[in-house]
PDB file of N, CA and C in Angstrom:
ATOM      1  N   UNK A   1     107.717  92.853  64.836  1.00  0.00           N
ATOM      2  CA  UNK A   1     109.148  92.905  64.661  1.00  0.00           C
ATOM      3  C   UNK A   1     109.621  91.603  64.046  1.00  0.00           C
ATOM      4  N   UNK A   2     110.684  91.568  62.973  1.00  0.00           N
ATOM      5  CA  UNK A   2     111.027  90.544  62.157  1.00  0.00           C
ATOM      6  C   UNK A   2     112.218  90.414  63.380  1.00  0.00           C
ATOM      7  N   UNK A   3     112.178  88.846  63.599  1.00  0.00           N
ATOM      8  CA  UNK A   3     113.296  88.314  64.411  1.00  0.00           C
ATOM      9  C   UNK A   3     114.296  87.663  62.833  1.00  0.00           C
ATOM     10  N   UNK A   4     115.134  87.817  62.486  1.00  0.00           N
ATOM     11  CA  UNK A   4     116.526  87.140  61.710  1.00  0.00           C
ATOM     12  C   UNK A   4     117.023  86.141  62.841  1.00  0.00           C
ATOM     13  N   UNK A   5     116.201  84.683  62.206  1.00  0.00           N
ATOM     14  CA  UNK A   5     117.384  83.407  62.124  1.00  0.00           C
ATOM     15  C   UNK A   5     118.340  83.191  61.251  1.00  0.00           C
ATOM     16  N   UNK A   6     119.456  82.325  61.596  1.00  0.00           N
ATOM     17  CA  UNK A   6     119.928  81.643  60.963  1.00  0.00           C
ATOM     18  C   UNK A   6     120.459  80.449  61.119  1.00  0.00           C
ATOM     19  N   UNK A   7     120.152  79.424  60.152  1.00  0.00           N
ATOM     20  CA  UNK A   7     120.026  77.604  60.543  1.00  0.00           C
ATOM     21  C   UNK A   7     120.719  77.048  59.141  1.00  0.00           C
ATOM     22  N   UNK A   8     121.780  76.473  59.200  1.00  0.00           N
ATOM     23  CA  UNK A   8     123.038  76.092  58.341  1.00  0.00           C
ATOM     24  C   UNK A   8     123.190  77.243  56.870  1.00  0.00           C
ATOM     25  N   UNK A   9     123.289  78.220  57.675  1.00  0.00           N
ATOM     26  CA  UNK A   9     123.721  79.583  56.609  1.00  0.00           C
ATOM     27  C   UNK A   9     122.504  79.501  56.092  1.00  0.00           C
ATOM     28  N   UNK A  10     121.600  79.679  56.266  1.00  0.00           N
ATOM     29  CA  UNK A  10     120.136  79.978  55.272  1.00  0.00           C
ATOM     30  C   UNK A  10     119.835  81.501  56.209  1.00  0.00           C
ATOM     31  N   UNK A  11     119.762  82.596  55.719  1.00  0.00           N
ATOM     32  CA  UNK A  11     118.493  83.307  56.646  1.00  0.00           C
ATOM     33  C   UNK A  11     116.971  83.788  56.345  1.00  0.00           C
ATOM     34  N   UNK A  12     116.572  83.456  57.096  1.00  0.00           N
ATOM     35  CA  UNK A  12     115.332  83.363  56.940  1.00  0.00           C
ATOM     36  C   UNK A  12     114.557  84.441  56.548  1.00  0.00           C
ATOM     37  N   UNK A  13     115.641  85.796  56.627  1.00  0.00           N
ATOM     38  CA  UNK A  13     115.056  86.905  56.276  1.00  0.00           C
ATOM     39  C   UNK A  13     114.721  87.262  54.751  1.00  0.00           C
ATOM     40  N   UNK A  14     115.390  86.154  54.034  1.00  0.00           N
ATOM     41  CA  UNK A  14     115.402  85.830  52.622  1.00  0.00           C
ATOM     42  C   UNK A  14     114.356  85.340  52.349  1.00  0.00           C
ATOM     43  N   UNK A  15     113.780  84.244  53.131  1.00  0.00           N
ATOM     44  CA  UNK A  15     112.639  83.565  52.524  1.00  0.00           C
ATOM     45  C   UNK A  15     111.339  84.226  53.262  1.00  0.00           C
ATOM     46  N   UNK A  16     111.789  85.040  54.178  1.00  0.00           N
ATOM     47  CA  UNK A  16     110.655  85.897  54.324  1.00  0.00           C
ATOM     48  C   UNK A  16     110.176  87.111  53.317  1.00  0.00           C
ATOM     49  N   UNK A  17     111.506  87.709  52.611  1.00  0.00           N
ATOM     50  CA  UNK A  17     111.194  88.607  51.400  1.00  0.00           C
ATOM     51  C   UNK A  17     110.994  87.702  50.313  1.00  0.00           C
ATOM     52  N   UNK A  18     110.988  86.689  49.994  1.00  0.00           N
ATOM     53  CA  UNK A  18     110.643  85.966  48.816  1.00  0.00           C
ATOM     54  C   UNK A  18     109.061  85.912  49.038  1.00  0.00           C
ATOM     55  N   UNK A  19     108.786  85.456  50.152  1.00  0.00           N
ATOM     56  CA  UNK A  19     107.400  85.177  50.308  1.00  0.00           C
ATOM     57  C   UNK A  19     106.065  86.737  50.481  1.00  0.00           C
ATOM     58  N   UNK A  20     107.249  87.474  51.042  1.00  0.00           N
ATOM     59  CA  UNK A  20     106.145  88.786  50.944  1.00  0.00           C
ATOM     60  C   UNK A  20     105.878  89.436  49.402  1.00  0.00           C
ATOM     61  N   UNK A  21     107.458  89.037  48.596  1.00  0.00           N
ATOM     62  CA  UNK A  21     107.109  89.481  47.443  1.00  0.00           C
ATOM     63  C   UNK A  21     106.064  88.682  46.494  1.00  0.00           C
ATOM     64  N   UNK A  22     105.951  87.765  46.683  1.00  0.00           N
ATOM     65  CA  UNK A  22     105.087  86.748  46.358  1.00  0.00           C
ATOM     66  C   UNK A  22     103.487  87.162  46.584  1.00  0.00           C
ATOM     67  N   UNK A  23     103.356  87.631  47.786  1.00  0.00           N
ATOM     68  CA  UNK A  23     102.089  88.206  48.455  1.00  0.00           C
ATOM     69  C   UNK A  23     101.953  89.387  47.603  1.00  0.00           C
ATOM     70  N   UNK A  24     103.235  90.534  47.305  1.00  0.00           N
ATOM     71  CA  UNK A  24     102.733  91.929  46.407  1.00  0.00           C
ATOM     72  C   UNK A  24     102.312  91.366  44.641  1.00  0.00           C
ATOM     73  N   UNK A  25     102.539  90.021  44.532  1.00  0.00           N
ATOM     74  CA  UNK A  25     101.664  89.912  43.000  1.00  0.00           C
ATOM     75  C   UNK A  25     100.538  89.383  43.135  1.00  0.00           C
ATOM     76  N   UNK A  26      99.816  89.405  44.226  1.00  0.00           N
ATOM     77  CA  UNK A  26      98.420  88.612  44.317  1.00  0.00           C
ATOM     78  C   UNK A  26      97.647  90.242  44.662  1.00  0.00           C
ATOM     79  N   UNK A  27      96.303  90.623  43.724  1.00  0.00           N
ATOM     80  CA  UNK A  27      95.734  91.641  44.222  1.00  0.00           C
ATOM     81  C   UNK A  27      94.705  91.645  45.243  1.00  0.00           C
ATOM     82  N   UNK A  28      94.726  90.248  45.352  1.00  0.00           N
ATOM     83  CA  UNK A  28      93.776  90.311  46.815  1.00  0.00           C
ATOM     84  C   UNK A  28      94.233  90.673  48.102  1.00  0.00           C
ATOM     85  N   UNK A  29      95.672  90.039  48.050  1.00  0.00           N
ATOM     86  CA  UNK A  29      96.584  90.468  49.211  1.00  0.00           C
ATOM     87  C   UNK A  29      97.313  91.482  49.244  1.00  0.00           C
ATOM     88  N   UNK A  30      97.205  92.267  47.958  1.00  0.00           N
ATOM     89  CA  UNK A  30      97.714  93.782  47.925  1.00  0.00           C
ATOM     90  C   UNK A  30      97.430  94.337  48.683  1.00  0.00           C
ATOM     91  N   UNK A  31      95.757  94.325  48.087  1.00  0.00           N
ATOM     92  CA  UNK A  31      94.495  95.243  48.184  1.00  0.00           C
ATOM     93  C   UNK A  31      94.804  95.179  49.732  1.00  0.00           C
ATOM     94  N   UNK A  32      94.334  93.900  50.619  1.00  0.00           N
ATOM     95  CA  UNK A  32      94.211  94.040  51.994  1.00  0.00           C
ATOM     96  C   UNK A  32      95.253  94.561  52.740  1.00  0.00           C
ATOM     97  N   UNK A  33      96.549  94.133  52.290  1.00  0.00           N
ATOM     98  CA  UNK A  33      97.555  95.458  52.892  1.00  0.00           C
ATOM     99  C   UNK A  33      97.775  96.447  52.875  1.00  0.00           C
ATOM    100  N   UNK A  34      97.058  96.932  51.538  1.00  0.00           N
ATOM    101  CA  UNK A  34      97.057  98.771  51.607  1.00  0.00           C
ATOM    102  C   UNK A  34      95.917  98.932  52.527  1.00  0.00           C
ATOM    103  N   UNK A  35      94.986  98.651  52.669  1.00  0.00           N
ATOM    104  CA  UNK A  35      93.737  98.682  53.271  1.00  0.00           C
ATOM    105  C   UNK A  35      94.009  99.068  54.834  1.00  0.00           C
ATOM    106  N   UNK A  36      94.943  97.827  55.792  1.00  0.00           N
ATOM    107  CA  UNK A  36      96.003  97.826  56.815  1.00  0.00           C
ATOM    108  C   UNK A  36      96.399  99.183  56.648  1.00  0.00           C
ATOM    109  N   UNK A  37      97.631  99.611  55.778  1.00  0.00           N
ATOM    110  CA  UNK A  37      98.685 100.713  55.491  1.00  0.00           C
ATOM    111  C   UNK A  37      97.833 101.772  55.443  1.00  0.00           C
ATOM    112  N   UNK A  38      96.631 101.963  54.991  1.00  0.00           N
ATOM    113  CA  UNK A  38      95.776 103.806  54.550  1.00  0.00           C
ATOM    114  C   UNK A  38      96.245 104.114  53.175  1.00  0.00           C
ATOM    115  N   UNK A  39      96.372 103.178  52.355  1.00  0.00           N
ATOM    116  CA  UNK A  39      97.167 103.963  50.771  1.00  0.00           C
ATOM    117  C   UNK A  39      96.592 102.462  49.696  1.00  0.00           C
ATOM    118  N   UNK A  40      96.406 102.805  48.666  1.00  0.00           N
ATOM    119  CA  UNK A  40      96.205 101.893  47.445  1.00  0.00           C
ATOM    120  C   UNK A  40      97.779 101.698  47.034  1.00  0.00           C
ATOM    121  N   UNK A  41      97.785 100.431  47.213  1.00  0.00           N
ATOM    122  CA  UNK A  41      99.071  99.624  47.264  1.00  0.00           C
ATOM    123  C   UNK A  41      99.612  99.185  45.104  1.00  0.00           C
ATOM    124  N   UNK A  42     100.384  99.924  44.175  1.00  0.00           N
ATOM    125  CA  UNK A  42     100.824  99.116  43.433  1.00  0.00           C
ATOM    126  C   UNK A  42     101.618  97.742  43.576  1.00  0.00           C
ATOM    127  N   UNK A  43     101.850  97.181  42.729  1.00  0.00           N
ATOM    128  CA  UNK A  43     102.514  95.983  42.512  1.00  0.00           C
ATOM    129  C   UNK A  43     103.940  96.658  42.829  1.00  0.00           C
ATOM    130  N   UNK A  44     104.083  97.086  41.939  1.00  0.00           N
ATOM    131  CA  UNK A  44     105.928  98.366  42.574  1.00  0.00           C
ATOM    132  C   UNK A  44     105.794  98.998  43.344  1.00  0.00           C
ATOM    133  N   UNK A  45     104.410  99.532  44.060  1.00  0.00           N
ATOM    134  CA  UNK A  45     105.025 100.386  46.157  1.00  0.00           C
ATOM    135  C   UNK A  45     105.401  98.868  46.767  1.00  0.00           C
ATOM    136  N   UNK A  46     104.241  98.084  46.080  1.00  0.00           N
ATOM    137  CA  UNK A  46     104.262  97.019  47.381  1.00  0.00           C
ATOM    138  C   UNK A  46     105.898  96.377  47.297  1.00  0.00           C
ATOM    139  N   UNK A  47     106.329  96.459  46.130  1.00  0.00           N
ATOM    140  CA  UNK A  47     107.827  95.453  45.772  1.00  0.00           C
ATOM    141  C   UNK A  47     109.114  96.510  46.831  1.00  0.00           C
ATOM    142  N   UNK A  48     108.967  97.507  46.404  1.00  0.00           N
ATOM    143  CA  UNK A  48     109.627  98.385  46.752  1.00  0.00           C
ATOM    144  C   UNK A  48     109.591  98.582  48.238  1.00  0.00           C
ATOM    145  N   UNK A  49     108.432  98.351  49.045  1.00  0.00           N
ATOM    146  CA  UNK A  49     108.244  98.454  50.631  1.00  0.00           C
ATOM    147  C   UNK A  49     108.867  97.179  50.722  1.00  0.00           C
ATOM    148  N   UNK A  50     108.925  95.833  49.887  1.00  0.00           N
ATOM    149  CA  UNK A  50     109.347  94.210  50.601  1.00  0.00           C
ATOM    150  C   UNK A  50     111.001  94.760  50.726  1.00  0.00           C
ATOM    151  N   UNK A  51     111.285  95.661  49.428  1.00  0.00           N
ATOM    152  CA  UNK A  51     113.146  95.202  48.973  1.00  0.00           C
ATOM    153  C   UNK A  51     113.288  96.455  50.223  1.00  0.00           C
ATOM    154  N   UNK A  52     112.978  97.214  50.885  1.00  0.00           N
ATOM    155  CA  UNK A  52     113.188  98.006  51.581  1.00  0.00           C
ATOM    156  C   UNK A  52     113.321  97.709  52.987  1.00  0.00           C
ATOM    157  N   UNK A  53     112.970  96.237  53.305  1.00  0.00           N
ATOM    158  CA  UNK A  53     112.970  95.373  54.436  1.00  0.00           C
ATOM    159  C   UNK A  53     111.930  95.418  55.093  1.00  0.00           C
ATOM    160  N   UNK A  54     110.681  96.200  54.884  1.00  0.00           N
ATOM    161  CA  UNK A  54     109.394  96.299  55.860  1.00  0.00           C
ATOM    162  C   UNK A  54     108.563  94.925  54.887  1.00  0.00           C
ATOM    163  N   UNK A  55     108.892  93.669  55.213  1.00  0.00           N
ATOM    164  CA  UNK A  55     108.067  92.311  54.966  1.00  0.00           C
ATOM    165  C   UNK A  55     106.899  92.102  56.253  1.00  0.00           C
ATOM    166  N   UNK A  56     106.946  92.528  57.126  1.00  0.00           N
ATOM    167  CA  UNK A  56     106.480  92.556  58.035  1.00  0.00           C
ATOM    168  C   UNK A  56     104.406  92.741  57.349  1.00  0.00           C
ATOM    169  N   UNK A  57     104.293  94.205  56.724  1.00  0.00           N
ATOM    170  CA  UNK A  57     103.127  94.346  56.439  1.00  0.00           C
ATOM    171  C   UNK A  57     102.118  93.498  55.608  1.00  0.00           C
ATOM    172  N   UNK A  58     103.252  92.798  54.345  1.00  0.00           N
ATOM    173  CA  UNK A  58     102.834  91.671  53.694  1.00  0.00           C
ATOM    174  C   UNK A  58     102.713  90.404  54.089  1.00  0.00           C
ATOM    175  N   UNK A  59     103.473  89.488  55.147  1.00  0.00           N
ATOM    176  CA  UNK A  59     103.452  88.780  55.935  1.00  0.00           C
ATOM    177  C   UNK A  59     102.441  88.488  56.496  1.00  0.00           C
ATOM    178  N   UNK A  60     101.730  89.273  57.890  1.00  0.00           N
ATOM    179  CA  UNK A  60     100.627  89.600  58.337  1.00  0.00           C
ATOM    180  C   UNK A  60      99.321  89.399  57.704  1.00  0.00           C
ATOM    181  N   UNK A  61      99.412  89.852  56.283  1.00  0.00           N
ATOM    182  CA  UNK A  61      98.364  89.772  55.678  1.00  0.00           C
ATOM    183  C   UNK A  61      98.417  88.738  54.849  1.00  0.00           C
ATOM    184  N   UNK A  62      99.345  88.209  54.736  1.00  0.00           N
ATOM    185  CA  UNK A  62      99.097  86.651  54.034  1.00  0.00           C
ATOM    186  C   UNK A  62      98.426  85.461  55.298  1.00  0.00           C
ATOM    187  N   UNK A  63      99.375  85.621  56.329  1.00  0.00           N
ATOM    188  CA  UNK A  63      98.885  84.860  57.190  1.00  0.00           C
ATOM    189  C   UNK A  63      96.991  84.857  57.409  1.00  0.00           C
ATOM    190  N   UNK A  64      97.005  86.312  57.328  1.00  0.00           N
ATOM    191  CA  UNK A  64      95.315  86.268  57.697  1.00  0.00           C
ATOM    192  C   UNK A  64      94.419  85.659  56.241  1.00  0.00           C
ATOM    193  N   UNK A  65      94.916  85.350  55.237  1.00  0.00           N
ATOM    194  CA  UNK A  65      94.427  85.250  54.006  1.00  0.00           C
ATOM    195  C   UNK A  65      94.770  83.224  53.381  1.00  0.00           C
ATOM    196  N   UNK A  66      95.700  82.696  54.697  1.00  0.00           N
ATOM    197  CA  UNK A  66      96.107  81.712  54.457  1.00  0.00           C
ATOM    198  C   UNK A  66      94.908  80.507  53.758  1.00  0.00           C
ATOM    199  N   UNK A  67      95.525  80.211  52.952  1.00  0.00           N
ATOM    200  CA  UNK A  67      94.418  78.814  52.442  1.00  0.00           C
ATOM    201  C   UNK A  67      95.427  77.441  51.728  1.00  0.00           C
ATOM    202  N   UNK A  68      95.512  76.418  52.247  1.00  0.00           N
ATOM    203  CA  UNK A  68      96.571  75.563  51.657  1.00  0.00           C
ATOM    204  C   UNK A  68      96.182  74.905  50.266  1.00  0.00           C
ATOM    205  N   UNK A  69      94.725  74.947  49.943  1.00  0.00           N
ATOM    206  CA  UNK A  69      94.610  74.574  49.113  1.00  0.00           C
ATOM    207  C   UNK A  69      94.343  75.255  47.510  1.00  0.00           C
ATOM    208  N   UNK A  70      94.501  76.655  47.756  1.00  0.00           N
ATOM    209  CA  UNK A  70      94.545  77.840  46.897  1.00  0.00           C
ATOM    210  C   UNK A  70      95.517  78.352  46.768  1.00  0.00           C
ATOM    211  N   UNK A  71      95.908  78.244  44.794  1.00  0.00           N
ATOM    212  CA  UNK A  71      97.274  78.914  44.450  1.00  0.00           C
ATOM    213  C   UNK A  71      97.938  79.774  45.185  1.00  0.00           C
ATOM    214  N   UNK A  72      99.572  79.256  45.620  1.00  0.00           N
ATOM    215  CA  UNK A  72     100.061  79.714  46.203  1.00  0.00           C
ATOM    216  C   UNK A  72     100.264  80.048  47.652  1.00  0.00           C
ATOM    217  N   UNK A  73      99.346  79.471  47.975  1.00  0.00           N
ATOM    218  CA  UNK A  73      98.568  79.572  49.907  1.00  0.00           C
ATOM    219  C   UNK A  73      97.827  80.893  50.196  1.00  0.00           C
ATOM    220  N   UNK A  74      97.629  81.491  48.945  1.00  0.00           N
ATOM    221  CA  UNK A  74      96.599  82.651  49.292  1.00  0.00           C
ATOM    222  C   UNK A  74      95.034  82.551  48.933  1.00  0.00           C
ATOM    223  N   UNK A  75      94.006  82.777  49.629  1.00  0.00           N
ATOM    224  CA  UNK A  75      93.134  82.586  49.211  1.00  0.00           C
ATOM    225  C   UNK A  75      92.547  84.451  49.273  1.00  0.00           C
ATOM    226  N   UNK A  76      91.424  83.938  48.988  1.00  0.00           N
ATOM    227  CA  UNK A  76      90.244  85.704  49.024  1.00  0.00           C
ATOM    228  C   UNK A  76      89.733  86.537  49.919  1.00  0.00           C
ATOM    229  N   UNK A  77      89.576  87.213  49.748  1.00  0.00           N
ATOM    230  CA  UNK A  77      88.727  88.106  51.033  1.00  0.00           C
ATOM    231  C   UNK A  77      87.565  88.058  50.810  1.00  0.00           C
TER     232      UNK A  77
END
């Protein structure tokens, strides 16, 4: 469940869809969220599931994919 902060008018639910959409142009982290989901994930399901408010699935799978020193903080499977 996405908890919505908000800390001097920023919400965070913004930079949580910035960042999942970020995750639907990497195909490594597509791939592993459709994989999660049961469906082969496009670049537009995956955009279309972030703008739809379910960030939650892309999230998850960035975290498990985290690398600080690989473009973007995503690394490979």
């Amino acid at each position: 469940m996405l908890i919505i902060l908000c800390h001097d008018n920023i919400s965070f639910a913004i930079l949580y869809t910035r960042r999942a959409m970020v995750g639907c142009k990497n195909p490594s982290a597509r791939g592993l969220a459709g994989e999660k989901l049961g469906k082969r994930l496009s670049e537009k399901d995956c955009n279309l599931q972030v703008m739809s408010g379910d960030t939650d699935f892309m999230l998850e799978t960035l975290t498990e994919l985290d690398c600080p020193t690989c473009p973007y903080g995503i690394g490979t499977r």
